[in-house]
Protein backbone atom coordinates (compact mmCIF):
# COMPACT_ATOMS: atom_id res chain seq x y z
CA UNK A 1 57.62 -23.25 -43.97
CA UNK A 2 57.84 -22.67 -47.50
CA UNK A 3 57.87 -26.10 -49.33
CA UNK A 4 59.15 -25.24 -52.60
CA UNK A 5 60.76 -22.36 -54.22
CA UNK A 6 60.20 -20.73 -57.24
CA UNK A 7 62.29 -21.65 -60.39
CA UNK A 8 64.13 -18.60 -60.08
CA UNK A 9 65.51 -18.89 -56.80
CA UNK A 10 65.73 -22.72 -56.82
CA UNK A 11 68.12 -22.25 -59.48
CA UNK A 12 70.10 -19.28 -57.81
CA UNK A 13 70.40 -21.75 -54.68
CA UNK A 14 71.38 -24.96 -56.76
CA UNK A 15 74.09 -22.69 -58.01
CA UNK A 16 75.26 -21.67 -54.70
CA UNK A 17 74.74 -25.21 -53.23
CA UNK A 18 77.53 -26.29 -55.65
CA UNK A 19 79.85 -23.28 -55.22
CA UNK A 20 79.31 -24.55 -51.38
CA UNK A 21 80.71 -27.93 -51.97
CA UNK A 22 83.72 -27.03 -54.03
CA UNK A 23 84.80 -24.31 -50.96
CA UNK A 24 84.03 -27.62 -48.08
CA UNK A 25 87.43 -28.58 -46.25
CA UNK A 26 87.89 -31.74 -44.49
CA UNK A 27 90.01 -30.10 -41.66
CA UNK A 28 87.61 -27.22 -40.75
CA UNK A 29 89.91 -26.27 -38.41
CA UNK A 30 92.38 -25.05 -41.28
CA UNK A 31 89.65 -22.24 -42.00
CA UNK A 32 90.45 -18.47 -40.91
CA UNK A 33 88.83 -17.27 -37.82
CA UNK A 34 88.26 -21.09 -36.61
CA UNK A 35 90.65 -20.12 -33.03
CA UNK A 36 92.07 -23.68 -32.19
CA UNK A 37 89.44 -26.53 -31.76
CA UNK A 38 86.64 -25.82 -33.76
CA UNK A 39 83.79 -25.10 -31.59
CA UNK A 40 80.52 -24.51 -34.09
CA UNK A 41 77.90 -26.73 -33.89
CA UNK A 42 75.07 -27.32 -36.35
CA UNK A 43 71.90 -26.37 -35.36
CA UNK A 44 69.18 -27.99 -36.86
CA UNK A 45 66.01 -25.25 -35.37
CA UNK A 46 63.93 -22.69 -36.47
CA UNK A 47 63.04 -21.47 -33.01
CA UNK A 48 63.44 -17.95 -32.25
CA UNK A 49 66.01 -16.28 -32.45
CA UNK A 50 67.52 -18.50 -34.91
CA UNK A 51 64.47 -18.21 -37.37
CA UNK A 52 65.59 -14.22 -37.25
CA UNK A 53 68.60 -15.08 -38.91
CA UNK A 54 68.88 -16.20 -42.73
CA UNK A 55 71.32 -16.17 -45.50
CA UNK A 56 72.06 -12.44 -47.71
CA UNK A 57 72.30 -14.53 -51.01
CA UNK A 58 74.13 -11.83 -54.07
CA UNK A 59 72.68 -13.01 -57.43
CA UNK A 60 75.84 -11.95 -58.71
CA UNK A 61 77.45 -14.99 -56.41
CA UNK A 62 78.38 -15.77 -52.58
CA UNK A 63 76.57 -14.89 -49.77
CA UNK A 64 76.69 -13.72 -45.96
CA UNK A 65 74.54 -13.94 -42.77
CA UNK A 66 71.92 -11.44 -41.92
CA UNK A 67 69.75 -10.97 -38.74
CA UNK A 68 66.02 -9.34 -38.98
CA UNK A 69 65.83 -6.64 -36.34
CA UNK A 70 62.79 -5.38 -37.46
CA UNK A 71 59.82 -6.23 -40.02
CA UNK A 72 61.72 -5.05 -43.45
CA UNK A 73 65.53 -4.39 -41.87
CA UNK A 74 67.80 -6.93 -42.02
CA UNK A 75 71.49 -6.11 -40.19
CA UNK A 76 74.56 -7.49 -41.38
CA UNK A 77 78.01 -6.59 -42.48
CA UNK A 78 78.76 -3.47 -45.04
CA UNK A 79 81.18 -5.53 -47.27
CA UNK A 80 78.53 -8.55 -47.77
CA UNK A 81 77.04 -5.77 -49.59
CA UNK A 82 79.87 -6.00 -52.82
CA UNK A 83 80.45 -7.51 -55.70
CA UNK A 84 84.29 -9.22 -55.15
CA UNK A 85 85.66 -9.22 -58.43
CA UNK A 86 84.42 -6.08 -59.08
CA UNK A 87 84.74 -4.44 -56.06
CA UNK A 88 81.33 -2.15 -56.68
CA UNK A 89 78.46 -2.54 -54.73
CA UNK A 90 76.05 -4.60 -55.81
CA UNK A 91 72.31 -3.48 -56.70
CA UNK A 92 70.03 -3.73 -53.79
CA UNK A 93 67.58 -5.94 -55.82
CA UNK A 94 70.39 -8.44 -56.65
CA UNK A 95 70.43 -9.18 -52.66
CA UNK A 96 68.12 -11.80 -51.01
CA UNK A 97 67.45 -12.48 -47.57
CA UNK A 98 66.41 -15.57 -46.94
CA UNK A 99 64.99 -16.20 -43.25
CA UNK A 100 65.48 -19.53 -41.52
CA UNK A 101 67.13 -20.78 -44.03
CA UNK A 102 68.09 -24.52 -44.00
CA UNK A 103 69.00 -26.82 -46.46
CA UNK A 104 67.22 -25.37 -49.27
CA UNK A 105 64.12 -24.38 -47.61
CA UNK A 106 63.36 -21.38 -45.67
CA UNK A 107 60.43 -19.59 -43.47
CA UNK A 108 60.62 -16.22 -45.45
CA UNK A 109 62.25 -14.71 -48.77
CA UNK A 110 62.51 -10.81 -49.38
CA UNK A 111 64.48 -9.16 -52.19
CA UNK A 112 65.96 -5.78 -51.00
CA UNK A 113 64.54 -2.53 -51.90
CA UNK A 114 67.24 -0.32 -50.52
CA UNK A 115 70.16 -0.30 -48.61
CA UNK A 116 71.76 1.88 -45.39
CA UNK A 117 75.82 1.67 -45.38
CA UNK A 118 77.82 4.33 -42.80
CA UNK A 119 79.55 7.08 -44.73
CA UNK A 120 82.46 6.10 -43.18
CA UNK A 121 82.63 3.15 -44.66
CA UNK A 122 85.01 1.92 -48.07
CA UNK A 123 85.25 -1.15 -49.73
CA UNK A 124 88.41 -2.79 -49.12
CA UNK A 125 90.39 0.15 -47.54
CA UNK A 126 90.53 -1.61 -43.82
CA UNK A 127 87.81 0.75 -42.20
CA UNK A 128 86.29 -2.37 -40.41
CA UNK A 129 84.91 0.05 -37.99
CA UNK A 130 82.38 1.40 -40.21
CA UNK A 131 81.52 -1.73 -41.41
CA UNK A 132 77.95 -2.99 -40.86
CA UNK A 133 74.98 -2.16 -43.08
CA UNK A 134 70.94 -1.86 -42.87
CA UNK A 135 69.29 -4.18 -45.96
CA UNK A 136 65.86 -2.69 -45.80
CA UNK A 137 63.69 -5.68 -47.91
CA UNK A 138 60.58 -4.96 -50.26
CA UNK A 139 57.98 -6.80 -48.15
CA UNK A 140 57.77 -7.26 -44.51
CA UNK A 141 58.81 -10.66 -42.99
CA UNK A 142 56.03 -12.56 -40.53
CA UNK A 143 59.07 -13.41 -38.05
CA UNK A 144 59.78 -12.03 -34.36
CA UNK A 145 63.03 -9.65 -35.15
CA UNK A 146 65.96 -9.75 -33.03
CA UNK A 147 66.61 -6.67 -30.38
CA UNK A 148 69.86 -4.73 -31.00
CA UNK A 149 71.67 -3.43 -27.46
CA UNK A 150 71.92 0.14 -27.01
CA UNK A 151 75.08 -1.10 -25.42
CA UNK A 152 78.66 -3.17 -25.80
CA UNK A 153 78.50 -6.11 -24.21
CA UNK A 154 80.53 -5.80 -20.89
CA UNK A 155 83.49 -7.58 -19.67
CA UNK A 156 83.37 -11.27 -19.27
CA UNK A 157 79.89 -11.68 -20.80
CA UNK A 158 79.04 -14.83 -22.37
CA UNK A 159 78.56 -14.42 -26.20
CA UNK A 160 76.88 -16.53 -28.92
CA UNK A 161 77.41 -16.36 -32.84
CA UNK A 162 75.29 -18.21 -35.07
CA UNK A 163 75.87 -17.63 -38.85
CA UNK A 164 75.91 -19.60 -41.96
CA UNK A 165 79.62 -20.91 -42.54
CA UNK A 166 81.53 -21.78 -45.81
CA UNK A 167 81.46 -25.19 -45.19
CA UNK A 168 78.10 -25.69 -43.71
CA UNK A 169 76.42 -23.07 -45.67
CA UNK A 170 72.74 -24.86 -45.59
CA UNK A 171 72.63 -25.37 -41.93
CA UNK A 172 72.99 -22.53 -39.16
CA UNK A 173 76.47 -23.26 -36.99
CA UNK A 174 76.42 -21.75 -33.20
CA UNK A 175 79.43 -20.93 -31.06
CA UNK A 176 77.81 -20.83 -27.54
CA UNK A 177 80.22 -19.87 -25.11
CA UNK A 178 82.48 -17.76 -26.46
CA UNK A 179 83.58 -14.37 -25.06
CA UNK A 180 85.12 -10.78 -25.59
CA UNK A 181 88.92 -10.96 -26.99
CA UNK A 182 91.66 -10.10 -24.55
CA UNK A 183 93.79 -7.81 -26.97
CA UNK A 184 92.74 -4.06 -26.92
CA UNK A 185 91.73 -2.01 -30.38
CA UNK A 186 90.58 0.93 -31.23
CA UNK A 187 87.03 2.40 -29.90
CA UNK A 188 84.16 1.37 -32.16
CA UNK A 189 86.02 -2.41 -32.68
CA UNK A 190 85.61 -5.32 -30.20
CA UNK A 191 87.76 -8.48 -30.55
CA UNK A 192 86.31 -11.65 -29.58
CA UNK A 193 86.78 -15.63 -29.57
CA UNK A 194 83.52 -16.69 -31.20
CA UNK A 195 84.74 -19.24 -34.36
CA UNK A 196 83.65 -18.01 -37.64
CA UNK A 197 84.94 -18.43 -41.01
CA UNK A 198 83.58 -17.17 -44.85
CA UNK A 199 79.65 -16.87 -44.53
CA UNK A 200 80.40 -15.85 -41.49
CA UNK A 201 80.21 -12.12 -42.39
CA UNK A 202 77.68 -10.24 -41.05
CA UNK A 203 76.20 -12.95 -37.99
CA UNK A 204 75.22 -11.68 -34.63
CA UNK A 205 76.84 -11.70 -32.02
CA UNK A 206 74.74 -12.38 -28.93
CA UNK A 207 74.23 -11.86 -25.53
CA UNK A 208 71.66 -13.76 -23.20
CA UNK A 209 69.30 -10.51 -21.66
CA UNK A 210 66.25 -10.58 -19.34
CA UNK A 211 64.14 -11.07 -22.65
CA UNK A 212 66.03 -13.31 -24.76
CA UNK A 213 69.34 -12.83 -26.46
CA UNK A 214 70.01 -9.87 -28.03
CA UNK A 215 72.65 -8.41 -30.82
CA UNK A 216 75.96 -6.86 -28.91
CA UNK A 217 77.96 -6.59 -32.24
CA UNK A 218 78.26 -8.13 -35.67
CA UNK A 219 81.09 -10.41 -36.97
CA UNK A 220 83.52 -8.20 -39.62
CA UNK A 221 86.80 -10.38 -39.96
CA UNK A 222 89.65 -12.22 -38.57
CA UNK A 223 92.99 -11.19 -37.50
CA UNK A 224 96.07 -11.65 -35.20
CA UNK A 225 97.02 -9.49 -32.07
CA UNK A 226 100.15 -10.70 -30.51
CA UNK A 227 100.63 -13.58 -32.51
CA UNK A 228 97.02 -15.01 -31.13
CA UNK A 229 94.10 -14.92 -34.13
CA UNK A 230 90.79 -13.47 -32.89
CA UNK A 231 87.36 -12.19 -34.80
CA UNK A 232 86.81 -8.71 -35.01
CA UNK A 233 83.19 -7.40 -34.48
CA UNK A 234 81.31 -4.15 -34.69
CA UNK A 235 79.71 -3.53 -31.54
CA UNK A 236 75.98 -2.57 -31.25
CA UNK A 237 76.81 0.81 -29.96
CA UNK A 238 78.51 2.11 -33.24
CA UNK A 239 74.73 1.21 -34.87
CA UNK A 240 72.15 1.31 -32.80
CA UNK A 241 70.87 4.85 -32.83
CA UNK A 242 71.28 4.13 -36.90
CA UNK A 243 68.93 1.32 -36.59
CA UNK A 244 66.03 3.37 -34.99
CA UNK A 245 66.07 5.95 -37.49
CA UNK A 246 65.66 2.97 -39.95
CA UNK A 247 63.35 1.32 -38.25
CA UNK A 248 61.53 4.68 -37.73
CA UNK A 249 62.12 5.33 -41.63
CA UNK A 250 61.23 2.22 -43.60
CA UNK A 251 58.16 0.43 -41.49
């Protein structure tokens, strides 16, 4: 594990760390996309899979989750990529992926050297569909990368979502247990019940295969069908064939 960071990034994190605490709630269950009873639990490991995933810090403030699915790619969500106030994307060397992160240390740091968002895809015009994006990182990360499915998870699987929430943003959070959404949308969006709140952005959603979990979509946002809120995902079928032209692209 890397002891200590450089002065750089130590600052960049103190400065997050305290943008954390001022965004904390006492009643997490007030947060968007926490569905009833608040069912994320810290977890305190750095075994794999959860080493895969880290924090996308912005240097120009905030920050989302990312998962490693392959040496130098990093998958998370298209929007983690912009700047909020200014609504422009930010530059790919303002983004850092920090893997394993947890509480101010982490197993592996990587600024981004280039980026992969879906044409399709525009910054707050509600085409959540299109919106997941490839951080491809400078230097390779030493860490066992995640799988991505080929496939949408079926009916009545048993999903996962780790990511690093608002209010807990120095410790991964899991939701083990949670499933596909009941409400029907549109092809290339799934619904599901897996808690997650801001920081949220961009986790995995995963599904327990023959040889380890593996990513069936990505967390996008939070809305209401029939008066019932539910998180909206990208499943790993809109991306997939994406990813191995990365990953075919940028070893």
């Amino acid at each position: 594990m890397t002891s200590g960071l450089t002065t750089a990034l130590a600052a960049f994190i103190a400065i997050l760390a305290a943008t954390s605490s001022s965004l904390a709630v006492t009643n997490r269950e007030r947060l968007p996309g926490i569905m009833g009873r608040d069912d994320r639990t810290p977890l305190d490991s750095q075994e794999w899979p959860w080493s895969a995933i880290g924090r996308i810090n912005r240097s120009t403030g905030g920050f989302c989750t990312g998962t490693l699915i392959g040496p130098r790619q990093v998958l998370t969500a298209a929007h983690c990529l912009y700047d909020k106030r200014s609504g422009r994307r930010v530059k790919p060397a303002d983004l850092h992926f920090l893997a394993g992160y947890r509480r101010g240390e982490f197993l592996a740091h990587s600024a981004a050297l280039s980026v992969v968002v879906p044409d399709a895809y525009s910054y707050g015009t509600g085409t959540v569909r299109a919106d997941w994006a490839i951080v491809v990182l400078e230097k390779a990360v030493p860490i066992k990368p995640v799988p991505v499915s080929d496939a949408s998870p079926p009916a009545g699987a048993v999903l996962m979502r780790a990511g690093y929430s608002q209010d807990r943003a120095h410790l991964l959070s899991i939701h083990d247990g949670c499933s596909l959404g009941k409400g029907t949308v549109s092809p290339g969006l799934l619904t599901h019940t897996c808690d997650a709140t801001h920081g949220d952005s961009g986790s995995p959603l995963l599904m327990r295969e023959g040889r380890g979990p593996a990513i069936v979509g990505i967390d996008v946002a939070t809305g209401t069908i029939a008066g019932d809120t539910v998180g909206f995902a990208v499943p790993s079928a809109s991306f997939s064939e994406t990813v191995r032209d990365t990953l075919a692209k940028t070893r």
